[in-house]
N, C-alpha and C. Protein backbone atom coordinates (compact mmCIF):
# COMPACT_ATOMS: atom_id res chain seq x y z
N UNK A 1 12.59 51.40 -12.46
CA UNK A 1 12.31 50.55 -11.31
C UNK A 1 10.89 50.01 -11.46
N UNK A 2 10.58 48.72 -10.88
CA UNK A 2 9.11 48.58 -11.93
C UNK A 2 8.12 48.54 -10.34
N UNK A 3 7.47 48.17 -10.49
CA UNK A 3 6.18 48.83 -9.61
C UNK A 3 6.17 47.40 -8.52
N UNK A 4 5.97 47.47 -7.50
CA UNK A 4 5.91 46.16 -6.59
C UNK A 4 4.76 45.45 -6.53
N UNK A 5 3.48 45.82 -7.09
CA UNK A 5 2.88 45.00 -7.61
C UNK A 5 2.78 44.07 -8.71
N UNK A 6 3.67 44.63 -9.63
CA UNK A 6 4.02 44.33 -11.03
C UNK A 6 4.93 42.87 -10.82
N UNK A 7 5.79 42.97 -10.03
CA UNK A 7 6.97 41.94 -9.62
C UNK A 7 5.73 40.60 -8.66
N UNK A 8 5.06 41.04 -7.84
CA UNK A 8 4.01 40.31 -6.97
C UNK A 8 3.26 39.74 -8.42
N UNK A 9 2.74 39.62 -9.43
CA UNK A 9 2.42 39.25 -10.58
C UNK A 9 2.97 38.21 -10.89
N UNK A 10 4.36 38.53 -11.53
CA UNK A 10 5.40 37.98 -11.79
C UNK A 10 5.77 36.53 -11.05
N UNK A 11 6.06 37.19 -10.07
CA UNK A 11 6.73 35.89 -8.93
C UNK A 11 5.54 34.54 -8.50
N UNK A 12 4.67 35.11 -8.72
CA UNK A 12 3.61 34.06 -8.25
C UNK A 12 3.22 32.91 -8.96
N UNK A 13 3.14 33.15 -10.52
CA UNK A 13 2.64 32.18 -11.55
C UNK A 13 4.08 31.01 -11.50
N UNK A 14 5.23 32.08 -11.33
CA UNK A 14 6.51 31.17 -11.44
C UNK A 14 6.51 30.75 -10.29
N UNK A 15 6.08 30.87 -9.40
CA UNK A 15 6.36 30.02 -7.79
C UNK A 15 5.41 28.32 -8.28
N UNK A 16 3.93 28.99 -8.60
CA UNK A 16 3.12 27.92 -8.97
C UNK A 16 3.56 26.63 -9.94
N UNK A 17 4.22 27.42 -11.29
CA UNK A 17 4.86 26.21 -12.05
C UNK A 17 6.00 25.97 -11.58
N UNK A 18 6.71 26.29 -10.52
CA UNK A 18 7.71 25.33 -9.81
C UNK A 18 7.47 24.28 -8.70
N UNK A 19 6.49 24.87 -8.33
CA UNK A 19 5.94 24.30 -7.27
C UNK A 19 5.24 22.78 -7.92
N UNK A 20 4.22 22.72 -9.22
CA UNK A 20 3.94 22.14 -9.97
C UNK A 20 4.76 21.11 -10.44
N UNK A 21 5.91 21.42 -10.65
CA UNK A 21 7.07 20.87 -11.35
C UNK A 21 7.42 19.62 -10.45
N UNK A 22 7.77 20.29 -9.46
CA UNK A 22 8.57 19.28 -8.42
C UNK A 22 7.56 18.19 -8.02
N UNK A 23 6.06 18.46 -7.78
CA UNK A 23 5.22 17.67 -7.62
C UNK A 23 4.76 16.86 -8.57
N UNK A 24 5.05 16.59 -9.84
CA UNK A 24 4.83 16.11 -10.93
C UNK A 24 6.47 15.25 -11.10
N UNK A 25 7.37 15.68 -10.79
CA UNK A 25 8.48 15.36 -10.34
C UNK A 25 8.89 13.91 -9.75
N UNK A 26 8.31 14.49 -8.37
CA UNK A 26 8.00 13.58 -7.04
C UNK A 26 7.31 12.29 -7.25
N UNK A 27 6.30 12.60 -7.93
CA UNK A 27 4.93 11.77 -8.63
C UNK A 27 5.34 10.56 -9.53
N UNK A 28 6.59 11.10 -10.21
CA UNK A 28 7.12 10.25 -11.41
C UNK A 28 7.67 8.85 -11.33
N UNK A 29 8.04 8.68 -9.76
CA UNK A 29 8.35 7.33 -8.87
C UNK A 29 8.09 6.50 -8.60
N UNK A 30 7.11 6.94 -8.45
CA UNK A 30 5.54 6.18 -8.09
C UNK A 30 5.10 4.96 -8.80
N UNK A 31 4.88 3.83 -8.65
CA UNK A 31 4.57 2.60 -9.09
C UNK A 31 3.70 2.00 -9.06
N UNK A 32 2.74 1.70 -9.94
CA UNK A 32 1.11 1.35 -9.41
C UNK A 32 1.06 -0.65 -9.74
N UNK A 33 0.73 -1.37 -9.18
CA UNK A 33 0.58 -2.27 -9.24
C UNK A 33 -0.89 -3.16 -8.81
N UNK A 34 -1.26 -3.70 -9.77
CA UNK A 34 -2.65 -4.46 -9.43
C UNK A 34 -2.84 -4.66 -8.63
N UNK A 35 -3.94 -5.10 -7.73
CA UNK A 35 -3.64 -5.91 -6.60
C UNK A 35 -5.38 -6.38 -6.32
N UNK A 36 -5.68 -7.47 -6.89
CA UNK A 36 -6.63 -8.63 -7.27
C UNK A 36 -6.90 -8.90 -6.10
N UNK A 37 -8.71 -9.58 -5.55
CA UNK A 37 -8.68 -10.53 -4.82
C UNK A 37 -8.34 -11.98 -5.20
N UNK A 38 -8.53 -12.95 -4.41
CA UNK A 38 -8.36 -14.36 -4.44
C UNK A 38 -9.60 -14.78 -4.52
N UNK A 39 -9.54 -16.23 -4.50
CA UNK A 39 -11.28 -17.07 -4.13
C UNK A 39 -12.18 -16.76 -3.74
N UNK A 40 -11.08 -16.43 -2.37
CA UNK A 40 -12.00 -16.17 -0.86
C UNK A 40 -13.05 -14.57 -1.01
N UNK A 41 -11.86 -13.49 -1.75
CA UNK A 41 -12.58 -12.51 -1.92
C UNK A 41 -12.51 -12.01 -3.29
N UNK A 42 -13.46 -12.35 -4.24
CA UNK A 42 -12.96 -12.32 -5.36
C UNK A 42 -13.56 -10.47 -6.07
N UNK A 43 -14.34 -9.87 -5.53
CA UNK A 43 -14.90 -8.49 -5.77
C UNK A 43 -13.23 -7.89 -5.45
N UNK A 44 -12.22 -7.80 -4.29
CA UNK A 44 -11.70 -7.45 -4.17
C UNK A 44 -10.17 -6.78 -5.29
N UNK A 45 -10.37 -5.28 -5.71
CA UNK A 45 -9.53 -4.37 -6.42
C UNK A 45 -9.16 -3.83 -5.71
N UNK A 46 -8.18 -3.05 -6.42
CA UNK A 46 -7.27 -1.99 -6.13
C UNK A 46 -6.01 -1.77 -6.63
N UNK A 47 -5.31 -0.94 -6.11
CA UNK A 47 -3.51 -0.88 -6.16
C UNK A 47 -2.65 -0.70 -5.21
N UNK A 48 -1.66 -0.74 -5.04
CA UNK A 48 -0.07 -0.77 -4.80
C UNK A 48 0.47 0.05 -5.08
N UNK A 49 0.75 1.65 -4.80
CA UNK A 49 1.97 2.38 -5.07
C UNK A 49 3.42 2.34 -4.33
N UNK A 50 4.26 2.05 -5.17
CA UNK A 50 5.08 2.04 -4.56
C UNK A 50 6.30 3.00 -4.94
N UNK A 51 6.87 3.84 -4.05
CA UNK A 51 7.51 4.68 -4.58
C UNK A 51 9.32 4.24 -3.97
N UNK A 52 9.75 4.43 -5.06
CA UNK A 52 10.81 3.40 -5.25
C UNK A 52 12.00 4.52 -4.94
N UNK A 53 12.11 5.69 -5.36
CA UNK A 53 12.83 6.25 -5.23
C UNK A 53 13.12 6.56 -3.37
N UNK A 54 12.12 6.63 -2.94
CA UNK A 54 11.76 6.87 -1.29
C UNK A 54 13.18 5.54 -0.44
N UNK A 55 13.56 5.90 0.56
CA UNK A 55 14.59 5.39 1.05
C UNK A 55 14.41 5.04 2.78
N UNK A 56 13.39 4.31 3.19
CA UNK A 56 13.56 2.91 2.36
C UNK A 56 11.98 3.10 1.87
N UNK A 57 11.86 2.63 0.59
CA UNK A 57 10.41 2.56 -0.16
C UNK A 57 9.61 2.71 0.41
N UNK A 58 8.42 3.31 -0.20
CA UNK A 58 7.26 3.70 0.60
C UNK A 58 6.06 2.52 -0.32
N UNK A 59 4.95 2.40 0.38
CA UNK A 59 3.82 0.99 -0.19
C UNK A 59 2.76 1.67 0.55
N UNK A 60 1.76 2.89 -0.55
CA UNK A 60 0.61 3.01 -0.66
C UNK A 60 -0.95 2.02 -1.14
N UNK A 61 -1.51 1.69 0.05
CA UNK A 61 -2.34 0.38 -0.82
C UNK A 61 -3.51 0.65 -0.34
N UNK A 62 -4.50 0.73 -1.89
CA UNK A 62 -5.96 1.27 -1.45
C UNK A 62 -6.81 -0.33 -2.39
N UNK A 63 -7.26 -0.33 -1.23
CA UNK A 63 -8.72 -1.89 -1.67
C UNK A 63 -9.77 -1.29 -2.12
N UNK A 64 -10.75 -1.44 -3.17
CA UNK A 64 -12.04 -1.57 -2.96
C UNK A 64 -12.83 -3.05 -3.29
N UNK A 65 -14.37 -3.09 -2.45
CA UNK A 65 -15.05 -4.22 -2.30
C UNK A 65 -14.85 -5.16 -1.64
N UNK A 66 -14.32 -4.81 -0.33
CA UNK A 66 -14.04 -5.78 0.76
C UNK A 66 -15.06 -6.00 1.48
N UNK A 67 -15.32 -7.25 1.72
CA UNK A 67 -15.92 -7.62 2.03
C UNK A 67 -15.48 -7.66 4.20
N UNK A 68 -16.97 -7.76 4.91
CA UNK A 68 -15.94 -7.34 6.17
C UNK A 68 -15.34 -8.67 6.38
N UNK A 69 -14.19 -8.97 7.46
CA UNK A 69 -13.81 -10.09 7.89
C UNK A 69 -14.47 -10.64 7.89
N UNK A 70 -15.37 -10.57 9.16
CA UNK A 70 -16.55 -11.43 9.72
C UNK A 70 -17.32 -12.22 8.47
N UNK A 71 -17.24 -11.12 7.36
CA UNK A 71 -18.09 -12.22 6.49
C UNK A 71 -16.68 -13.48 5.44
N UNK A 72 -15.70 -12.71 5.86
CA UNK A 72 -14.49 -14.23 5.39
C UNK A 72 -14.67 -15.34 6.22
N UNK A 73 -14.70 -15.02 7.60
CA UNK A 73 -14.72 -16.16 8.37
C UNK A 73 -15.12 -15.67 9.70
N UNK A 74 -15.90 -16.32 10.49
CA UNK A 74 -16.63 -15.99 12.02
C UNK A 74 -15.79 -15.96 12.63
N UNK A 75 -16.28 -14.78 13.62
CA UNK A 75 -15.02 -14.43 14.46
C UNK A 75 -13.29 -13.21 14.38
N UNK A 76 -13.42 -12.92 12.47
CA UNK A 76 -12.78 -12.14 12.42
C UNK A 76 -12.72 -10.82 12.29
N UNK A 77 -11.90 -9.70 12.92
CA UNK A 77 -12.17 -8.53 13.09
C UNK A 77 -11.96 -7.73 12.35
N UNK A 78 -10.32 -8.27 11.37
CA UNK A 78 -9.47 -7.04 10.73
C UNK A 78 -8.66 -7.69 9.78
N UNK A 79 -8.41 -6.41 8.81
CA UNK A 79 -7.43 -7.03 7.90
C UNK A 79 -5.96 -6.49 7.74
N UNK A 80 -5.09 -7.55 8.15
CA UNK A 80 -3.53 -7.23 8.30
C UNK A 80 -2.76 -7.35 6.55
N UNK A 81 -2.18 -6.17 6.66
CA UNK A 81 -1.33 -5.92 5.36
C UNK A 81 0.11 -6.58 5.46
N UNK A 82 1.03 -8.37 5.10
CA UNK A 82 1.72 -8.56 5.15
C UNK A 82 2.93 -8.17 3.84
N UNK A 83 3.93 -7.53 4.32
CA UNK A 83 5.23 -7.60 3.39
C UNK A 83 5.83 -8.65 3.68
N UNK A 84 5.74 -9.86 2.67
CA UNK A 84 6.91 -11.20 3.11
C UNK A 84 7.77 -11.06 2.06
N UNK A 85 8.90 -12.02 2.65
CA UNK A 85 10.20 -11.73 1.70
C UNK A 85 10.41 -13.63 1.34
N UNK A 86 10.59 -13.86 0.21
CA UNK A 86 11.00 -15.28 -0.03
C UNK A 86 12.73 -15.61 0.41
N UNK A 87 13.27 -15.25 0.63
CA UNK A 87 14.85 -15.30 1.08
C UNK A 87 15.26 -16.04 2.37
N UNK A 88 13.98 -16.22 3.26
CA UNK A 88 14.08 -16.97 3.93
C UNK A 88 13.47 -18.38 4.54
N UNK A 89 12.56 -18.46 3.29
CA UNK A 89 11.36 -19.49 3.15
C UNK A 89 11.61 -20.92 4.07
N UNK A 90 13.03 -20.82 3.14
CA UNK A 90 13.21 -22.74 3.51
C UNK A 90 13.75 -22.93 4.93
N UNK A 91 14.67 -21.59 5.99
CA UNK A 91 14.39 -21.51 7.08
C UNK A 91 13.06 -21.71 8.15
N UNK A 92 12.23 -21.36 7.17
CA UNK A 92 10.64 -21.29 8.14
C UNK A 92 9.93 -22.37 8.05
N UNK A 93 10.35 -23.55 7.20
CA UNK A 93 9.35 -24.65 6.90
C UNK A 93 8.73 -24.45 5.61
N UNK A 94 9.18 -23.61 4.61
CA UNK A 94 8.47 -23.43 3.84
C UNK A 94 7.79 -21.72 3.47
N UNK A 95 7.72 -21.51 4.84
CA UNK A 95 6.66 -20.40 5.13
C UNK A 95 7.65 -18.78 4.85
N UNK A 96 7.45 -18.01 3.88
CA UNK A 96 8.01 -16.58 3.92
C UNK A 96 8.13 -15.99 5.09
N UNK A 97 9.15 -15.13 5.29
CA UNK A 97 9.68 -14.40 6.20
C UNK A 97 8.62 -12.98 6.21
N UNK A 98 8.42 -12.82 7.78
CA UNK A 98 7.37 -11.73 7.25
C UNK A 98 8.63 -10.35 7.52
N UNK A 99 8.89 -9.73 6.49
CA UNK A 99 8.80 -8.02 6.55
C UNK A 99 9.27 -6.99 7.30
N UNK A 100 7.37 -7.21 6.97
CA UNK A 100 6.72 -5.29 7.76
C UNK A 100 5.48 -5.81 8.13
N UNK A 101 4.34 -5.41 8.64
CA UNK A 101 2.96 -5.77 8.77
C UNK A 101 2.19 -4.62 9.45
N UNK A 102 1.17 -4.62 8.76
CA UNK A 102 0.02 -3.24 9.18
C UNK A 102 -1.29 -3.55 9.02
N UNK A 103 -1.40 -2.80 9.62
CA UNK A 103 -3.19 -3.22 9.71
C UNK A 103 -3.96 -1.79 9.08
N UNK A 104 -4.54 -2.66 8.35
CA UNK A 104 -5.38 -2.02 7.04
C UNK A 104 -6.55 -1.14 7.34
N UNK A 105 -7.17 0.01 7.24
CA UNK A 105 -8.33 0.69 7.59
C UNK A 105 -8.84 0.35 7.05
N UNK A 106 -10.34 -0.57 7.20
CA UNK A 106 -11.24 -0.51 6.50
C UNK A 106 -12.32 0.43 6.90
N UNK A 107 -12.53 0.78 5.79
CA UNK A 107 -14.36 1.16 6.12
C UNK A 107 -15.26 0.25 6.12
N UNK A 108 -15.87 -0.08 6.01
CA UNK A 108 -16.99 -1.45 5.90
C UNK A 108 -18.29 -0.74 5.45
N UNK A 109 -18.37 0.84 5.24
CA UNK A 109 -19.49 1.55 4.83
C UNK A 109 -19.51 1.41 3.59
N UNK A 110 -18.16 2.04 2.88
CA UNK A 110 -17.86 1.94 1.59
C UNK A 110 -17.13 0.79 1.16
N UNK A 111 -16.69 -0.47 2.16
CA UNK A 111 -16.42 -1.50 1.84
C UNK A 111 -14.81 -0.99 1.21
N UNK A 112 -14.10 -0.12 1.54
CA UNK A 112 -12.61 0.32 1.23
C UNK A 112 -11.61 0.20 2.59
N UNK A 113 -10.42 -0.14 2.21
CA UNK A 113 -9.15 -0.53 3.10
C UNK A 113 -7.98 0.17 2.34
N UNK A 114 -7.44 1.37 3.06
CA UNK A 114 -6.47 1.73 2.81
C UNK A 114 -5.29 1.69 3.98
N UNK A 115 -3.78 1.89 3.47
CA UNK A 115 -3.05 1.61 4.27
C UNK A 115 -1.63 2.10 3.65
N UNK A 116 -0.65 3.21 4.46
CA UNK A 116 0.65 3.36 3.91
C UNK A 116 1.49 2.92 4.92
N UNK A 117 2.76 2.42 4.25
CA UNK A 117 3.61 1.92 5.06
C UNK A 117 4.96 1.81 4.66
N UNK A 118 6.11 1.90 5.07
CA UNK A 118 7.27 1.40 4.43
C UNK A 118 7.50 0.29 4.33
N UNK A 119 8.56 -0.08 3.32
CA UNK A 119 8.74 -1.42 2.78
C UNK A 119 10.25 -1.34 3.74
N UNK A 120 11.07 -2.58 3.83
CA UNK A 120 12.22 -2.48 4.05
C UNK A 120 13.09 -3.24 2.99
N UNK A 121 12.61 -3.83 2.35
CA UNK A 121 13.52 -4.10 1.04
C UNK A 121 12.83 -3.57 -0.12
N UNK A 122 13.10 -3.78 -1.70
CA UNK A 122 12.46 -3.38 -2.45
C UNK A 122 11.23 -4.49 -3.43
N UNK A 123 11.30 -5.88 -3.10
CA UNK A 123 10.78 -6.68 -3.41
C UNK A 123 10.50 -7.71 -2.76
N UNK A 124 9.09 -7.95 -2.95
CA UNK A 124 8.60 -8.53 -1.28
C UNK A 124 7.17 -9.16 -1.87
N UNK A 125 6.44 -10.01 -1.26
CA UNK A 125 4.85 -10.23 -1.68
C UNK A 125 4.03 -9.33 -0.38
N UNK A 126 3.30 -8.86 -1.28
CA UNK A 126 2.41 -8.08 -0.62
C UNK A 126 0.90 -9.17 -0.14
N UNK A 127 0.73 -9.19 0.43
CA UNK A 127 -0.65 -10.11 1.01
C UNK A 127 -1.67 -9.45 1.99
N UNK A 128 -2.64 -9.75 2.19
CA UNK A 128 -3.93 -9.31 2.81
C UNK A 128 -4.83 -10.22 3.41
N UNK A 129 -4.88 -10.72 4.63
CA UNK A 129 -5.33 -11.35 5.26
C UNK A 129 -6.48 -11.14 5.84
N UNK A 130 -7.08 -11.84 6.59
CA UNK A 130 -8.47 -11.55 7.35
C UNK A 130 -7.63 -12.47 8.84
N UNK A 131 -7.83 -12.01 10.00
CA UNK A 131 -7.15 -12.11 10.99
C UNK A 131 -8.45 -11.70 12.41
N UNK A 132 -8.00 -12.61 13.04
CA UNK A 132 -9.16 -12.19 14.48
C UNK A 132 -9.08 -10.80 14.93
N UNK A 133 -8.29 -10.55 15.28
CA UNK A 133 -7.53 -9.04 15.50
C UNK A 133 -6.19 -8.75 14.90
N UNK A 134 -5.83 -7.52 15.25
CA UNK A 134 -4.43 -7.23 14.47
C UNK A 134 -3.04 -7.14 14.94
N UNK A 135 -3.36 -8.07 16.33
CA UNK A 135 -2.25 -8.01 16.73
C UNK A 135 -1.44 -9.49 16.22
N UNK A 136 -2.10 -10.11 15.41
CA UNK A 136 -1.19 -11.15 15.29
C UNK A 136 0.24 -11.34 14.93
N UNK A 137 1.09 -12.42 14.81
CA UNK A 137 2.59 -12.18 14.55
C UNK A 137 2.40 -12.32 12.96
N UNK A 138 1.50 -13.74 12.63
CA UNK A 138 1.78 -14.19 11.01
C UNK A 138 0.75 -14.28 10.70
N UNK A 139 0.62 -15.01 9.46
CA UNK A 139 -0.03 -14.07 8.46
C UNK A 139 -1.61 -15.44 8.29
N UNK A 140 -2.50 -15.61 8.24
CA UNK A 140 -3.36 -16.60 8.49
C UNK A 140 -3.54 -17.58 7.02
N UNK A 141 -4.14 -18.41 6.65
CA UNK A 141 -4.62 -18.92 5.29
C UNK A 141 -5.58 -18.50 5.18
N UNK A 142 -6.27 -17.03 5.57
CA UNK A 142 -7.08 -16.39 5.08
C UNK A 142 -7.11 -15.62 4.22
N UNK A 143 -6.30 -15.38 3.28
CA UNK A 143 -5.95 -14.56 2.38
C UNK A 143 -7.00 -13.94 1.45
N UNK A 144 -7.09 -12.56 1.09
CA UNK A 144 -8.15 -12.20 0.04
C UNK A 144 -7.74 -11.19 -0.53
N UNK A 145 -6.62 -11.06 -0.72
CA UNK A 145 -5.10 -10.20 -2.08
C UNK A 145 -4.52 -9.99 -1.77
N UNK A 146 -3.66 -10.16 -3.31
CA UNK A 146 -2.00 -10.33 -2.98
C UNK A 146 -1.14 -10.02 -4.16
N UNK A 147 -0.43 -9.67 -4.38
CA UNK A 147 0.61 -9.25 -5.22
C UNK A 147 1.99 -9.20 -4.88
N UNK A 148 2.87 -9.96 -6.40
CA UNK A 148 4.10 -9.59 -5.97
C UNK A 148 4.59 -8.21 -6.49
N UNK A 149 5.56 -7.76 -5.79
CA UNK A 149 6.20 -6.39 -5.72
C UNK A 149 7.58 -6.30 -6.02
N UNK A 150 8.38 -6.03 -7.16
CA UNK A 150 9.96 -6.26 -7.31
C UNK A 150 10.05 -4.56 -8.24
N UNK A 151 10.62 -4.07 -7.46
CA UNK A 151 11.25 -2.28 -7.33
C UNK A 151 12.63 -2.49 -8.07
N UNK A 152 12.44 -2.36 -9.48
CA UNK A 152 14.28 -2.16 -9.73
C UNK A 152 15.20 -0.72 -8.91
């Protein structure tokens, strides 16, 4: 019979590399995608995770070098995270169908904007606006990054 500390040994390293496993696992889904500023904000990096396997997709998005609104344009407060879908463009005048939409944390200390959110389809343009506040419906011609997003 072996000693119950002996088994407490045992069981633990194997809990850890399972535990390990699945999280490395989980991880493997995960989709990183550029995500550039524009003109307007051209310092602006980062990425896009998107985890594809997640039902309905999940859209991790971390900025750095944002600049604050206020300095895109006077008067603005915040930056809204649009998911548009092209499928319904030529219904709108032209204009993409918005989504999903969230409003982005910035810091303005460290000049970083992060933001998770679900997607509801799997391919969509991701965009980043500068907006008076965040309650708006659509999406402004303030734009300062953007990426498209297509999840096989």
């Amino acid at each position: 019979m072996p000693r119950p500390n002996v088994m407490r040994r045992t069981k633990l390293p194997l809990a850890v590399t399972v535990l390990a496993s699945a999280v490395a696992i989980g991880c493997a889904s995960s989709r990183p995608y550029m995500v550039v500023g524009t003109a307007r904000a051209e310092s602006v990096s980062g990425v896009a995770r998107v985890d594809a396997d997640a039902r309905p997709p999940r859209v991790d998005l971390e900025l750095d070098h944002l600049p604050s609104p206020e300095h895109i344009a006077p008067g603005h407060a915040a930056y809204v995270v649009w998911l548009l879908g092209p499928a319904a463009a030529a219904a709108h005048g032209g204009q993409p169908s918005v989504l999903a939409r969230g409003t982005l944390q910035y810091d303005e200390a460290s000049r970083e904007g992060r933001l998770s959110m679900v997607a509801p389809v799997r391919s969509f343009e991701l965009r980043v606006t500068a907006e008076r506040d965040a309650s708006v419906s659509g999406p402004s011609d303030l734009v300062v990054a953007s990426q498209q997003i297509g999840v096989n």
